[in-house]
Protein backbone atom coordinates (compact mmCIF):
# COMPACT_ATOMS: atom_id res chain seq x y z
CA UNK A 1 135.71 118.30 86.90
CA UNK A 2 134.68 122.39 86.95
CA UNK A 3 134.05 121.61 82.61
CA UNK A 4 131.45 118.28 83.96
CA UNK A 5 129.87 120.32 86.17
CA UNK A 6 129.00 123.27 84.05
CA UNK A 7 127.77 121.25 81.73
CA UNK A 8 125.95 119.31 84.21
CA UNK A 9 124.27 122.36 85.08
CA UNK A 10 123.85 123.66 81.35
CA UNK A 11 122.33 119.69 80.51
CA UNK A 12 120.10 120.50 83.55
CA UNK A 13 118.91 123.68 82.62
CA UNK A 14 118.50 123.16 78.63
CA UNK A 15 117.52 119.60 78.46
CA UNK A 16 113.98 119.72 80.39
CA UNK A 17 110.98 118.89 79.04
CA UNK A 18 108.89 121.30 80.64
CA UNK A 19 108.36 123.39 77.69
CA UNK A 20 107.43 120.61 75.75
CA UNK A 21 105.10 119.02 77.57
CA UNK A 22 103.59 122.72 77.64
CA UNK A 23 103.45 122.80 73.53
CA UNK A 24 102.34 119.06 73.07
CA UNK A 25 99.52 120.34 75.70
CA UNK A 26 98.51 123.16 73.57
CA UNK A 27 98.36 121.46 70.78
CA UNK A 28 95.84 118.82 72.26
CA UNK A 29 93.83 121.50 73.14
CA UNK A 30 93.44 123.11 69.92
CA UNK A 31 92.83 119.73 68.41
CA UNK A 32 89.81 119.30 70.93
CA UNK A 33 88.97 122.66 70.61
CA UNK A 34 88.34 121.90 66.49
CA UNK A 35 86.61 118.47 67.35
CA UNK A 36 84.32 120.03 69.78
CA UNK A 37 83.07 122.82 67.22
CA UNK A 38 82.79 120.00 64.20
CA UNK A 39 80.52 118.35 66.43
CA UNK A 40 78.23 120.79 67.36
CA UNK A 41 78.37 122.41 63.43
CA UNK A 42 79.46 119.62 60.87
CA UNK A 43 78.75 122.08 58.11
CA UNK A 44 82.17 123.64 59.25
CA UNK A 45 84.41 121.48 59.54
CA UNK A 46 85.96 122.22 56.36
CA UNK A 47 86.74 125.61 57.27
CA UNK A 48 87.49 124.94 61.15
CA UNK A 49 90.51 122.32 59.60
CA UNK A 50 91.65 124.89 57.56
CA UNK A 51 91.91 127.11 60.23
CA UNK A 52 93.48 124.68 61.82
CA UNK A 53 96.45 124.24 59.36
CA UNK A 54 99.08 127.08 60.53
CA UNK A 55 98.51 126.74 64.48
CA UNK A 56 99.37 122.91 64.01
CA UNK A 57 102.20 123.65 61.93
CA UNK A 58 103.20 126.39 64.48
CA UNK A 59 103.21 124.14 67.03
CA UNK A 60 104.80 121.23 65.50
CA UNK A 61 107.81 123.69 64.78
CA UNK A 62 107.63 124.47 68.36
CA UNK A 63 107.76 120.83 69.38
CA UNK A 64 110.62 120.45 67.10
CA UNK A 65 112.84 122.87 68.75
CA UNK A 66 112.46 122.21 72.34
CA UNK A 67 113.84 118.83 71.51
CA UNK A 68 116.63 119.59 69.20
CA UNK A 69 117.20 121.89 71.69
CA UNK A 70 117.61 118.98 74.56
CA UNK A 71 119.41 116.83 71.98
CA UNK A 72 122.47 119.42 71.17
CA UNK A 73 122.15 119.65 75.35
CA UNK A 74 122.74 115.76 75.74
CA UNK A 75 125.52 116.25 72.65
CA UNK A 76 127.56 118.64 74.32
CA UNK A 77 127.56 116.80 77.84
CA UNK A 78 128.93 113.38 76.23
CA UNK A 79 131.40 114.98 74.62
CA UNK A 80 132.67 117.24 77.60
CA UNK A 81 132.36 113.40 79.40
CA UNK A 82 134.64 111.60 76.51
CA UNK A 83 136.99 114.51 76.35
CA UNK A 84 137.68 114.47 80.60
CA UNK A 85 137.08 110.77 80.69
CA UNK A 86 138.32 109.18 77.08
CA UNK A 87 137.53 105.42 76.63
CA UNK A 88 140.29 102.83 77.48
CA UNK A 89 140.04 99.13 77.05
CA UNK A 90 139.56 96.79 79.80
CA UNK A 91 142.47 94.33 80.15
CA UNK A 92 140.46 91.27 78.81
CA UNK A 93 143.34 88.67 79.59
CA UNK A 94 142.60 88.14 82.91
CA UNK A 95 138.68 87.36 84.40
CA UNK A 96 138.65 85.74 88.06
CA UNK A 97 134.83 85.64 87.82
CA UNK A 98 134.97 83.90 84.60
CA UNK A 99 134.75 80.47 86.59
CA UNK A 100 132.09 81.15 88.65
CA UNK A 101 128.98 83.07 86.33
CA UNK A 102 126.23 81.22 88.82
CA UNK A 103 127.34 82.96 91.73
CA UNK A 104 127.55 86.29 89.71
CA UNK A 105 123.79 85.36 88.27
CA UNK A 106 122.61 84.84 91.67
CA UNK A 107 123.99 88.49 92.80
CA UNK A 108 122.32 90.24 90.02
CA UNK A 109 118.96 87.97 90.64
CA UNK A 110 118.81 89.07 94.26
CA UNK A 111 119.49 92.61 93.73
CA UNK A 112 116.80 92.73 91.36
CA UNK A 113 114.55 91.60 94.28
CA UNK A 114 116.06 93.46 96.99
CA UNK A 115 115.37 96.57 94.31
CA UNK A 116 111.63 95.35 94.63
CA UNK A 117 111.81 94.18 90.80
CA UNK A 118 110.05 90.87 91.55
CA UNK A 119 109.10 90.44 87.74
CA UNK A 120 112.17 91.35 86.24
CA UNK A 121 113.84 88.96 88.93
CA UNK A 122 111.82 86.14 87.90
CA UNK A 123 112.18 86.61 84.65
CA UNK A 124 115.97 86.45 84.83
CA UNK A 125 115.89 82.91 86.96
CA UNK A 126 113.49 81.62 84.27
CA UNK A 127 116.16 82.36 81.21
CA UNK A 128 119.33 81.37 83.14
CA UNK A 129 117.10 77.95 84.54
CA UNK A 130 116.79 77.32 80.78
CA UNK A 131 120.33 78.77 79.32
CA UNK A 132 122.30 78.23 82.33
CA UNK A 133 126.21 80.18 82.21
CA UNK A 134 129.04 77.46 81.58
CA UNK A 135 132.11 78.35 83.54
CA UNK A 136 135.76 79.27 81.67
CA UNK A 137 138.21 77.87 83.57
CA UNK A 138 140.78 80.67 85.09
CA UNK A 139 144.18 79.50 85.55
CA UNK A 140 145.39 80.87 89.20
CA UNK A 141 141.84 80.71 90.87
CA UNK A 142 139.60 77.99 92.49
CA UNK A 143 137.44 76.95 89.99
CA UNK A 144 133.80 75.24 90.72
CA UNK A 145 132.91 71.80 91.44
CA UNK A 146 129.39 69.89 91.56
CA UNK A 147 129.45 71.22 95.29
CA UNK A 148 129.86 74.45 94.12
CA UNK A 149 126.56 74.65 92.33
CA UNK A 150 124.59 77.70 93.44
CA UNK A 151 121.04 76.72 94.65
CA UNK A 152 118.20 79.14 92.98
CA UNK A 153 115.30 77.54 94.97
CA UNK A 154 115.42 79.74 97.34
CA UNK A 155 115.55 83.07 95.20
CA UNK A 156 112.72 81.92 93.54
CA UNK A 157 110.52 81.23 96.10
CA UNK A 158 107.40 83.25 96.81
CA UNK A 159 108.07 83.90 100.12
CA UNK A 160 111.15 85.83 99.79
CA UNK A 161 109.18 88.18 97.35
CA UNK A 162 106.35 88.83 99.75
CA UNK A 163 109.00 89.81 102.79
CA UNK A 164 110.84 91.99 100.51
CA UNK A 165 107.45 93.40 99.45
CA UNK A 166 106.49 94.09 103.01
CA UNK A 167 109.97 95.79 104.07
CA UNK A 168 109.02 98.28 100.85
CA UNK A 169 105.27 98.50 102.16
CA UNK A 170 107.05 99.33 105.93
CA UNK A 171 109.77 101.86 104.62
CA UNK A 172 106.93 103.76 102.17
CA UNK A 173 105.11 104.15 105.88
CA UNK A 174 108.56 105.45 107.35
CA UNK A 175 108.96 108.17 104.60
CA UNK A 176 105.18 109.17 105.22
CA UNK A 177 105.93 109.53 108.73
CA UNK A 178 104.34 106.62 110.17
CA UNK A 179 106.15 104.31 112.77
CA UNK A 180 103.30 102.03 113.41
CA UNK A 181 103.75 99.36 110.88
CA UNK A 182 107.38 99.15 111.67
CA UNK A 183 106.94 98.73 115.18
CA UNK A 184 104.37 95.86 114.83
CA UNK A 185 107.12 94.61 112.71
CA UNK A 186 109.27 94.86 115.46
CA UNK A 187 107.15 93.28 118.02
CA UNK A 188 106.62 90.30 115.75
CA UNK A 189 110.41 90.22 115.74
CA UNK A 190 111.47 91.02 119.07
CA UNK A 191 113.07 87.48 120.31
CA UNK A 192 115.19 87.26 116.83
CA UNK A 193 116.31 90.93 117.37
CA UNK A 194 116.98 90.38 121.22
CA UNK A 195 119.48 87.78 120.22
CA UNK A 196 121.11 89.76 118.18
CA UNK A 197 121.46 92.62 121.04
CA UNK A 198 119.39 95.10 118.27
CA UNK A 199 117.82 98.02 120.00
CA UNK A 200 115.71 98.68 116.86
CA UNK A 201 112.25 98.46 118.46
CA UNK A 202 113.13 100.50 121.36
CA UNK A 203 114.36 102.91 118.88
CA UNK A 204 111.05 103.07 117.03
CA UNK A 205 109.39 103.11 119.89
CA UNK A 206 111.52 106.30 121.11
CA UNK A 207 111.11 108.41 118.02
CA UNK A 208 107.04 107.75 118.34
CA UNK A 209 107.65 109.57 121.80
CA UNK A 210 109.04 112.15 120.33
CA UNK A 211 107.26 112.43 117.08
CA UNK A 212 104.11 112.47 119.42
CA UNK A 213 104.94 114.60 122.32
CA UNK A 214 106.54 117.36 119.64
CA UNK A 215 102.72 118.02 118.90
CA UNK A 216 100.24 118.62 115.94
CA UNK A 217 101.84 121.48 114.88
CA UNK A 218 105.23 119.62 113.58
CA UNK A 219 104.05 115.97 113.35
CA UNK A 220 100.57 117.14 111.29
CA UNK A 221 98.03 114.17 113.67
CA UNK A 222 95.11 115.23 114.65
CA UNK A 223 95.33 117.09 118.01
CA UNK A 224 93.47 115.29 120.29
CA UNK A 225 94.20 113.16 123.65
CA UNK A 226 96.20 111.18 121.48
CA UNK A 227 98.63 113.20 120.33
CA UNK A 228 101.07 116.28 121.68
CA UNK A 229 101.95 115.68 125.67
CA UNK A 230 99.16 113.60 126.79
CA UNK A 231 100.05 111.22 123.86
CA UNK A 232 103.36 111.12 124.49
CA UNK A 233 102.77 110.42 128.10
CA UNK A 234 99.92 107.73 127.26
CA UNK A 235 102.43 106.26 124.73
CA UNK A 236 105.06 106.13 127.19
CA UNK A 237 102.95 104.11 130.05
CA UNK A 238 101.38 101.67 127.29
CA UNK A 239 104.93 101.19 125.61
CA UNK A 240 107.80 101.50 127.94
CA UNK A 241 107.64 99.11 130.63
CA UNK A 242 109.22 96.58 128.66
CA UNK A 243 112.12 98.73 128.00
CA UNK A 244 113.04 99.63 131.29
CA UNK A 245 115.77 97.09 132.10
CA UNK A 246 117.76 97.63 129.09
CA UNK A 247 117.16 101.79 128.52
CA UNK A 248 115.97 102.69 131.93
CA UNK A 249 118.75 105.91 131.01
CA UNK A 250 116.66 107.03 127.74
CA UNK A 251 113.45 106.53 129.40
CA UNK A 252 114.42 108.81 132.37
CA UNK A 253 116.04 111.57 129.96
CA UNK A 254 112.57 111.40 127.68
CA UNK A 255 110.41 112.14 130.72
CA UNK A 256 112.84 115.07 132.31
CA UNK A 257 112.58 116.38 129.04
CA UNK A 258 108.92 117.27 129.67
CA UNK A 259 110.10 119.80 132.48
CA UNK A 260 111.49 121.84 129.41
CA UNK A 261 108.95 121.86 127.37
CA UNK A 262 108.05 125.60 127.05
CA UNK A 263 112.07 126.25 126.16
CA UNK A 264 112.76 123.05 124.17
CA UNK A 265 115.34 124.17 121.66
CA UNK A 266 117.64 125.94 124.48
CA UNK A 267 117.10 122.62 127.00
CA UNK A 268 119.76 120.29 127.28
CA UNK A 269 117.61 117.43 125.74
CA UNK A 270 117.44 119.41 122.36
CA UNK A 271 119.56 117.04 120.83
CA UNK A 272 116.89 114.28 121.68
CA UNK A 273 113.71 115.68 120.41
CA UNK A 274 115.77 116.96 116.95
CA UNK A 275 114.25 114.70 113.98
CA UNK A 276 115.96 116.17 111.00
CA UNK A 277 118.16 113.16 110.45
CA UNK A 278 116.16 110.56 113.04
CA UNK A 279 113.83 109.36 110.29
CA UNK A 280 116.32 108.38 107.76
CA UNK A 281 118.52 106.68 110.63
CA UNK A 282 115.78 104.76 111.92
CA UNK A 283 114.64 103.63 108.12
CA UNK A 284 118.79 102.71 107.47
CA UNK A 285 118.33 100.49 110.64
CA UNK A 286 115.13 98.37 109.82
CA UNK A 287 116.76 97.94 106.63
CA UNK A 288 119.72 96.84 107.95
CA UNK A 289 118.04 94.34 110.69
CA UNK A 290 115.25 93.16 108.17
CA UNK A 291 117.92 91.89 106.04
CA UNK A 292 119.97 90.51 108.78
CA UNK A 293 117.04 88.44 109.58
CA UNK A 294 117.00 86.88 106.17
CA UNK A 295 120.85 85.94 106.87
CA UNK A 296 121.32 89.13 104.15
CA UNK A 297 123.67 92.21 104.26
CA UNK A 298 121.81 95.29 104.54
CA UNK A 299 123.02 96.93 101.46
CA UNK A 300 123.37 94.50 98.04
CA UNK A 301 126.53 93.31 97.50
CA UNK A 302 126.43 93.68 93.88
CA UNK A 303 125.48 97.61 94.19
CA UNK A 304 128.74 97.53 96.61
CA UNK A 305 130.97 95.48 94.79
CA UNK A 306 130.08 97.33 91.59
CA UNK A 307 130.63 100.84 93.32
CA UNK A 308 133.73 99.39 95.17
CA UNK A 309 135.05 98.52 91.50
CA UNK A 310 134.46 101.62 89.57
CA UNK A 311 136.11 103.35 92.72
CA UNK A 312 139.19 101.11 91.87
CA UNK A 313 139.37 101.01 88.44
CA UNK A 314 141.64 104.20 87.74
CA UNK A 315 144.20 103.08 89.68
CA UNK A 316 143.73 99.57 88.45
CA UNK A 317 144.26 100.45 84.56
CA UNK A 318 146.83 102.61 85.47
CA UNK A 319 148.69 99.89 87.24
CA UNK A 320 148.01 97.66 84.15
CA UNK A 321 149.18 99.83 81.60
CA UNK A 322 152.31 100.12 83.74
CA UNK A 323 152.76 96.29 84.12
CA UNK A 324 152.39 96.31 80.55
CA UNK A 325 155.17 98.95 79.77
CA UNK A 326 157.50 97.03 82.19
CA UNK A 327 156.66 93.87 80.87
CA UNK A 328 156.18 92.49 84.59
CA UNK A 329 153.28 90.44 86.17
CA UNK A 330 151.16 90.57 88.88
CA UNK A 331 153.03 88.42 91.29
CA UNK A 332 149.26 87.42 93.66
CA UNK A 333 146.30 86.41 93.73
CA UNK A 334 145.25 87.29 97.56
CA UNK A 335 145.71 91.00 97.73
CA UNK A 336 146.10 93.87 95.29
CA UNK A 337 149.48 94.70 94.08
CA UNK A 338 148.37 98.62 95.17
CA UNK A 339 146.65 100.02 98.20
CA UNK A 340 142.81 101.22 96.95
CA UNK A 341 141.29 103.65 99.32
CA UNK A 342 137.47 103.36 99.80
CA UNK A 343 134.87 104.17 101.85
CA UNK A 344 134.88 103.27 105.63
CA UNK A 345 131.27 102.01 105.24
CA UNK A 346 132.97 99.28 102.27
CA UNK A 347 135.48 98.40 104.29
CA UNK A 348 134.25 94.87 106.28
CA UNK A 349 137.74 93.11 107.17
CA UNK A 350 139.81 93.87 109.23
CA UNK A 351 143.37 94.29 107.44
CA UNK A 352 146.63 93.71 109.17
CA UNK A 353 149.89 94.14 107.09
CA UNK A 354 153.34 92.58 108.67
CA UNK A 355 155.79 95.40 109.83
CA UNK A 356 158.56 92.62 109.06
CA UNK A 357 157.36 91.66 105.46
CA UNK A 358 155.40 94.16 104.40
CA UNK A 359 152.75 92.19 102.77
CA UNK A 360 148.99 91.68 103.98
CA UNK A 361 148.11 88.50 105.91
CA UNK A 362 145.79 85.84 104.51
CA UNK A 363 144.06 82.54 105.52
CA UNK A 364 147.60 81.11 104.82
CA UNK A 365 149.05 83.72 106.63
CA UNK A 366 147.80 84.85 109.03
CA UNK A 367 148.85 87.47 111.81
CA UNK A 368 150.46 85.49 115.28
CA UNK A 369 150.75 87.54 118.48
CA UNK A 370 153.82 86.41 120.40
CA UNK A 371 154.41 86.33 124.01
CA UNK A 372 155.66 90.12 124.20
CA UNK A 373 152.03 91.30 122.56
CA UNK A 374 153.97 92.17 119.21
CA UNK A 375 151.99 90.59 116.02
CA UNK A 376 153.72 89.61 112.48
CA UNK A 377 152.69 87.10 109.92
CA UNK A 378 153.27 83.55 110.62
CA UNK A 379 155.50 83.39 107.27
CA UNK A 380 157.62 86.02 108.92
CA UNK A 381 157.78 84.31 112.00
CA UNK A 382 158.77 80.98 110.93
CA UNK A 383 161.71 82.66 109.44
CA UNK A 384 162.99 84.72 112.35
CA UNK A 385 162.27 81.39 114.42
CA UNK A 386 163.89 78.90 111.94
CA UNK A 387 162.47 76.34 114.69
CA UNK A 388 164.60 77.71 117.36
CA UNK A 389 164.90 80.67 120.23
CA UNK A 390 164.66 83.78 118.36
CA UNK A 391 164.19 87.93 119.52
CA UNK A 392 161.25 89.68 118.87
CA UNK A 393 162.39 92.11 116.27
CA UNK A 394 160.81 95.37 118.17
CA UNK A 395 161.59 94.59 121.90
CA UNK A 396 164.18 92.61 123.62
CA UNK A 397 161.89 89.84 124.74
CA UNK A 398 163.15 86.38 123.75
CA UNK A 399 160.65 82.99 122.75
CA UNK A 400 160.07 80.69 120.48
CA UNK A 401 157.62 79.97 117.62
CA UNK A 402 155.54 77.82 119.45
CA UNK A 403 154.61 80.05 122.10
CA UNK A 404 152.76 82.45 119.33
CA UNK A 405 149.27 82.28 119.05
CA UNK A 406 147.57 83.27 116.17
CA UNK A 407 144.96 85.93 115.90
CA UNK A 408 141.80 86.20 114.10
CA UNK A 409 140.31 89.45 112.75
């Protein structure tokens, strides 16, 4: 990885167009420079194009180099990338999507609008509308039915493009440091996002508080009566009575604040009034609720599910080429044969694995707690229990199968 990243930094360093732009521009200008004296004298344009000649040819030259320049940059990097990652083939033998390519075509359609590409999007439904996918049966999975079809209707509609369009119009307003828009969204909103206990609009209306009442000189407003303290203040009695049943705590903690104004940084409300990260926190939670309102996840599942993959496949090949050497199968089709770690934030299911078995639960089997509070899988169970009194295998408590309830996670 040190070999990548030096030649990250060389490809960075070598392959920018800076300079070129900078040649192409001076050529332009000696070009317009030679038009603008054959049009005030067209007796010399003869002799202004011949004087021409060499400074274009210089400059061409010049041209020339910057990009072979970027191109033996680009060269270098994908070899240092095939030489620390060389090319393996994909095991091909095996594709549990193969049976289902609508559902895959309706991932890729509605990350292309979730992306904002509403043209591209539509573009996409159009072709697959008029080709649609036919599914390849894949022995070992559940393969689709009539009632499986996926419904594009929906994904085509207009309406779903203008709300997407409006949560990039709101977030644009978020990065240019204005809460406004996304608070009238949140007003508009409020009984959906009450019901879903979301303290979203209270935390908009918070960081406005403290966006205001830090003052012209960090939040750049005019400074009038609207803005600094009395704004804040102002803000608080217009906007806060509405919040004081649920966050009458954060309310009383803004307004204490005040008292340490003059020695803000050293107060024990610093924490509070610190924006570096509150911006991008409070854009990452519209996001999140705006899709949740749509019935959506707030990040696309095919940027996850691709990421999630690639973060897999190492160990995944490496498995297969072992299977392969050992001449051995995969022996299921609910869990992976190896543990992948990912990322906590990919990571939606719970996962219990039986300390009798070893082997994950699943809808077939799942976890059952029995009387004692110890939990296996029900597979597990039945065969301790063998439909009669059995002991728990970690405690001396006695019962029988029966008595187990299952849990769900």
């Amino acid at each position: 990885m040190d070999t990548l990243q030096l030649e990250l930094a060389k490809l960075g360093r070598d392959a920018n167009l800076t300079q070129s732009i900078a040649d192409v521009d001076k050529i332009i200008e000696q070009l317009e420079r030679a038009r603008g004296a054959i049009v005030e004298d067209p007796n010399s344009a003869s002799i202004t194009l011949a004087k021409l000649q060499n400074p274009l040819k210089h400059g061409f030259d010049k041209v020339n180099e910057d990009l072979k320049k970027i191109h033996q940059g680009y060269n270098k990097y994908g070899k240092a990338l095939d030489k620390n990652f060389p090319s393996k083939a994909l095991p091909t033998e095996y594709d549990a999507l193969a049976s289902h390519p609508a559902l895959i075509n309706r991932a890729i359609a509605m990350h292309l609008l979730r992306e904002g590409q509403f043209s591209v999007a539509s573009t996409f439904l159009e072709e697959i509308q008029e080709h649609p996918p036919q599914p390849t049966p894949t022995p070992g999975t559940p393969n689709p039915s009539e009632e499986d079809e996926v419904d594009l209707t929906f994904l085509k509609s207009k309406e779903l493009q203008d709300k997407f369009s409006n949560m990039y119009s709101i977030l644009n307003q978020l990065k240019a440091r204005n809460l406004r828009p996304a608070i009238e969204w949140a007003k508009a909103n409020s009984v959906e996002l009450e019901k879903r206990g979301s303290n979203l609009e209270f935390e908009l209306s918070k960081l406005q508080f403290v966006w205001l009442f830090l003052g012209p000189s960090v939040n750049g407003l005019p400074d009038d009566v609207h803005n600094g303290l009395p704004g804040a203040l102002q803000y608080a009695k217009d906007h806060f009575q509405s919040f004081q049943i649920r966050y009458i705590r954060d309310i009383q903690q803004l307004v204490t604040a005040m008292v340490y104004r003059p020695n803000l940084r050293d107060s024990p409300y610093y924490r509070t009034f610190d924006t570096q990260t509150a911006w991008d926190d409070v854009s990452a939670s519209f996001t999140r609720e705006f899709c949740s309102l749509l019935g959506l996840a707030a990040e696309s599942p095919l940027y996850i599910a691709a990421t999630a993959g690639a973060i897999a496949l190492p160990t995944l090949l490496k498995l297969a080429s072992i299977v392969k050497e050992k001449r051995t199968e995969w022996t299921t089709q609910n869990e992976l044969p190896v543990e992948i770690a990912l990322p906590r934030s990919m990571i939606f299911h719970a996962i219990f694995v039986c300390p009798v078995s070893k082997e994950q639960t699943t809808e077939d089997n799942p976890p059952m707690m029995m009387p004692c509070g110890h939990v296996v899988a029900k597979e597990s169970l039945q065969r301790l229990s063998k439909g009669t009194k059995f002991k728990c295998p970690y405690c001396p408590s006695e019962s029988q199968a029966k008595d187990a309830r299952e849990i769900i996670l």
